[in-house]
N, C-alpha and C. Protein backbone atom coordinates (compact mmCIF):
# COMPACT_ATOMS: atom_id res chain seq x y z
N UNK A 1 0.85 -1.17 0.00
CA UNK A 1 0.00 0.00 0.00
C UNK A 1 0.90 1.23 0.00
N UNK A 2 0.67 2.38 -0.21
CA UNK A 2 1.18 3.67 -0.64
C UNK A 2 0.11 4.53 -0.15
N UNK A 3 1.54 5.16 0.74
CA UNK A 3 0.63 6.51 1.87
C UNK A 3 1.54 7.69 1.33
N UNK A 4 1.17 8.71 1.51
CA UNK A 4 2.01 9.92 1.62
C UNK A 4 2.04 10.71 3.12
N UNK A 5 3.40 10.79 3.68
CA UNK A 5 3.41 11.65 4.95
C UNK A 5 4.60 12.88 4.96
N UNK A 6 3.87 13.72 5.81
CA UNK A 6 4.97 14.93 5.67
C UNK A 6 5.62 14.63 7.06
N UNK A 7 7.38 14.54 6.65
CA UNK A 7 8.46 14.76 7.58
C UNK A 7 8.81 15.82 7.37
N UNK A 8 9.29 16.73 8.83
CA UNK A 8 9.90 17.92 8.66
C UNK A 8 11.38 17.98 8.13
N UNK A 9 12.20 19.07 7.59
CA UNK A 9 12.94 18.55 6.23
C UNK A 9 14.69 18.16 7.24
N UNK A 10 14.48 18.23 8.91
CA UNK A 10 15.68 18.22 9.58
C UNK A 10 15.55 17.08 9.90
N UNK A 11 14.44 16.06 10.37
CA UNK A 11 14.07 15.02 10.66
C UNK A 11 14.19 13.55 9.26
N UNK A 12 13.67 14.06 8.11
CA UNK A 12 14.35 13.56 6.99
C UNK A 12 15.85 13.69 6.52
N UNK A 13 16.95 14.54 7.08
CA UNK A 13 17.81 14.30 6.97
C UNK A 13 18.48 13.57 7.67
N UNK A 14 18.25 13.53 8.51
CA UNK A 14 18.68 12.77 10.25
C UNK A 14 18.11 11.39 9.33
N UNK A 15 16.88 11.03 9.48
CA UNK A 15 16.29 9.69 8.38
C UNK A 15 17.28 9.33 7.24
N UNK A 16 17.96 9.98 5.94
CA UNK A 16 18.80 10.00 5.22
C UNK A 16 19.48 9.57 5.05
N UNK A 17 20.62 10.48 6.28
CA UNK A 17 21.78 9.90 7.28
C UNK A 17 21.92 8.59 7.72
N UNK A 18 21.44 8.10 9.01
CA UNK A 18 21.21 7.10 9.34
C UNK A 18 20.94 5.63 8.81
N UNK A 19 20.13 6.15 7.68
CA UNK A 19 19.64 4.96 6.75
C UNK A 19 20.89 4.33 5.91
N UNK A 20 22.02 5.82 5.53
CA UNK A 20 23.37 5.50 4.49
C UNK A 20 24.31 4.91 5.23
N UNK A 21 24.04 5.25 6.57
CA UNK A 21 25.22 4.63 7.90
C UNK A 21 25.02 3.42 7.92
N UNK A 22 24.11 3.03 7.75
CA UNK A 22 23.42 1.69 7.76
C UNK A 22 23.37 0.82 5.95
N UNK A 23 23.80 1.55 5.13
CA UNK A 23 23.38 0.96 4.18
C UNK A 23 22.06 0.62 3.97
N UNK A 24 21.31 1.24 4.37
CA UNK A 24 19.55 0.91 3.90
C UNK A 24 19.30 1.59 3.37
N UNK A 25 17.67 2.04 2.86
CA UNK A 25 16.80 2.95 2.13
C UNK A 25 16.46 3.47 3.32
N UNK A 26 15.73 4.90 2.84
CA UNK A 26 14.98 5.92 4.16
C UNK A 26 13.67 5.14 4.22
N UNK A 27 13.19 4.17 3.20
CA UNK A 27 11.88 3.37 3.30
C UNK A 27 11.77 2.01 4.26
N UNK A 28 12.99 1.45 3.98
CA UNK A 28 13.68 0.18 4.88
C UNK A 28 13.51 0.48 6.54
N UNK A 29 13.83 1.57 6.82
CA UNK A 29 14.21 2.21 8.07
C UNK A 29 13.22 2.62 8.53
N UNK A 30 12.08 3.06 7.82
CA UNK A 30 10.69 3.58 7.91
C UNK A 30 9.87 2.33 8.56
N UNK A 31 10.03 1.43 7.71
CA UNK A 31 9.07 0.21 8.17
C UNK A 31 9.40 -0.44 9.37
N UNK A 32 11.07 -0.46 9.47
CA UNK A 32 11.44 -0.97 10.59
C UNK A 32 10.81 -0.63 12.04
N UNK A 33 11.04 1.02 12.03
CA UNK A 33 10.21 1.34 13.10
C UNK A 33 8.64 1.60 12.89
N UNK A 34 8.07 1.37 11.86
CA UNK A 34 6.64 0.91 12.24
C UNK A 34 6.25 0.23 13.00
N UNK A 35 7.46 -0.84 12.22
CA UNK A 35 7.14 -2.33 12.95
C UNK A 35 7.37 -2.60 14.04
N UNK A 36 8.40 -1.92 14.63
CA UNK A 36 8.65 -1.69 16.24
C UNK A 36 7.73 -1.23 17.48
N UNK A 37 7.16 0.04 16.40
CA UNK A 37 5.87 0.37 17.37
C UNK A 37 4.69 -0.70 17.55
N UNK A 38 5.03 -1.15 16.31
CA UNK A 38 3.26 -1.98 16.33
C UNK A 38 3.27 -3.44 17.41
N UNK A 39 4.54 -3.68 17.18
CA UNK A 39 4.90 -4.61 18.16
C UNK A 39 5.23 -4.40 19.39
N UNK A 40 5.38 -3.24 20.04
CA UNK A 40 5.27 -2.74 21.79
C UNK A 40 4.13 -2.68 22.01
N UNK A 41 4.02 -3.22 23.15
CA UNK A 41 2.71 -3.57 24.29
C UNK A 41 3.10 -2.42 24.98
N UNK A 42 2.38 -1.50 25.13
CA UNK A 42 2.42 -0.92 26.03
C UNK A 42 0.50 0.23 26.74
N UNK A 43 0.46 0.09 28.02
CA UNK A 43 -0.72 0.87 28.34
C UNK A 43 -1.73 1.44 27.16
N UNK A 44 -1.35 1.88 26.42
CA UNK A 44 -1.64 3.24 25.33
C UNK A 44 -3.14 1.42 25.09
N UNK A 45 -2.58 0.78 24.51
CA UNK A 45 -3.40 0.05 24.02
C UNK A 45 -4.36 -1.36 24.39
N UNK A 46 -4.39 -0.56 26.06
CA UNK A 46 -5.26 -1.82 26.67
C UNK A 46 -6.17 -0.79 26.65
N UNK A 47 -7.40 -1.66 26.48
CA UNK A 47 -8.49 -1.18 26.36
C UNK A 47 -9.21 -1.27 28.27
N UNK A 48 -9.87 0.39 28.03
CA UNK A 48 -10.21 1.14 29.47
C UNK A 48 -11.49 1.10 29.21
N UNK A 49 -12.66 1.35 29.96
CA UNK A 49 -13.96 1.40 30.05
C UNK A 49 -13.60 3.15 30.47
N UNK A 50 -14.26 3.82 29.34
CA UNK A 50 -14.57 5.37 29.48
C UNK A 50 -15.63 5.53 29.95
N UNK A 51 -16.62 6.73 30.30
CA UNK A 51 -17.98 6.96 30.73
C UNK A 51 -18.11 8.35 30.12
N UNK A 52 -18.40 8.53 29.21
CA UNK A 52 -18.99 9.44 28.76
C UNK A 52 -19.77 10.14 29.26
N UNK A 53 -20.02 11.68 29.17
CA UNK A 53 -21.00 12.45 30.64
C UNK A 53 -22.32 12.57 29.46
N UNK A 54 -23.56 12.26 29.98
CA UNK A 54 -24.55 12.66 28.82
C UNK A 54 -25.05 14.79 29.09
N UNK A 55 -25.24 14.72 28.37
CA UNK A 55 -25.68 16.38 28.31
C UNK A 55 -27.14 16.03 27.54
N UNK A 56 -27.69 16.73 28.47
CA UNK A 56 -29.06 16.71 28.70
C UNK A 56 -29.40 18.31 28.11
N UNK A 57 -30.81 17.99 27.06
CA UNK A 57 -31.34 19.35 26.53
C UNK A 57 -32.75 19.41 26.85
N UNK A 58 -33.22 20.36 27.33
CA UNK A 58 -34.84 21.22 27.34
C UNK A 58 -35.29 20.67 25.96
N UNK A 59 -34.93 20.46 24.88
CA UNK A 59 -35.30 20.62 23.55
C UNK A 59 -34.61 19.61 22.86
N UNK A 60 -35.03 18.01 22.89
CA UNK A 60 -33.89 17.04 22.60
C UNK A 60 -33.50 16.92 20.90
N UNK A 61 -32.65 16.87 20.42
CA UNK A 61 -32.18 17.12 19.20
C UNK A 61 -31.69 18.23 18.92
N UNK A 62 -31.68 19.29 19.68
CA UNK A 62 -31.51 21.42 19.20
C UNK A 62 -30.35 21.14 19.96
N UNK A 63 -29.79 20.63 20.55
CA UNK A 63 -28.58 20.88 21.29
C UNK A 63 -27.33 21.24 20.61
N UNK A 64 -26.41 22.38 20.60
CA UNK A 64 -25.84 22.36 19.64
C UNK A 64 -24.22 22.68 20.21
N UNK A 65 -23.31 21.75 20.05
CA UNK A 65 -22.28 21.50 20.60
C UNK A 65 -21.12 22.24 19.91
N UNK A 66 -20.06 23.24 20.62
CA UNK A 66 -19.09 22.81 19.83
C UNK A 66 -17.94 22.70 21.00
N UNK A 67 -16.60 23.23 19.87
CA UNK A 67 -15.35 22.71 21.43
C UNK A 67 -15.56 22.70 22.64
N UNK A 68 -16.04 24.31 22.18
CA UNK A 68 -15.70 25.15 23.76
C UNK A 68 -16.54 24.53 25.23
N UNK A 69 -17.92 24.37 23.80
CA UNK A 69 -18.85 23.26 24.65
C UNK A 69 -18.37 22.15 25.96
N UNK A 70 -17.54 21.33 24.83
CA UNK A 70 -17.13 20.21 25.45
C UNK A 70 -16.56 20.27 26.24
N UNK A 71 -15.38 20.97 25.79
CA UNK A 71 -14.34 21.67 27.13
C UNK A 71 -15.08 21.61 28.43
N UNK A 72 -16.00 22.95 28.47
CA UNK A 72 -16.94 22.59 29.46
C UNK A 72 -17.32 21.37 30.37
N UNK A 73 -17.54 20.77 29.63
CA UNK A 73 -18.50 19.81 29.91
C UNK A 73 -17.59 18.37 30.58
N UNK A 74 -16.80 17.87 29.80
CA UNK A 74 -15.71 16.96 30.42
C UNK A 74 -14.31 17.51 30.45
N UNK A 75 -13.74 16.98 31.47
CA UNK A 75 -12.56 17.23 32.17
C UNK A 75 -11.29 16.95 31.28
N UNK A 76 -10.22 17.37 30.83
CA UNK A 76 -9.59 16.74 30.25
C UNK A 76 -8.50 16.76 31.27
N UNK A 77 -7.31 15.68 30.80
CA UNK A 77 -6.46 15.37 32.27
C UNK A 77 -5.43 16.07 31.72
């Protein structure tokens, strides 16, 4: 498959670098650490039971949300 992503142009050189130190491609090196991430266990990806707060309207359906709303409304940590 074929994605397009923007690296910033100091971070692609550092990528570049590294990859020629190594004798690889900047693509070789790319996947490698995909694959690194995808394979750490870590917290981020055990699944938590959230609770969502309901917001309650006088007028059900007219409720009209935006950020700032939310902000409001749940806590962020």
């Amino acid at each position: 498959m074929r994605t397009t992503i923007d690296i910033p142009a100091s971070l692609y050189q550092r990528l570049k670098a590294r990859a020629a130190n190594e004798g690889s491609s900047a693509k070789r090196l790319i996947l490698r650490g995909v694959e690194q991430v995808l394979r750490e266990k870590s917290s981020t990806t055990s699944r938590k039971h959230v609770k969502l707060p309901l917001v309650r309207s006088k007028r059900p359906g007219t409720v009209v949300l935006d950020n700032a709303r939310i902000y409001d409304v749940i806590s962020f940590p």
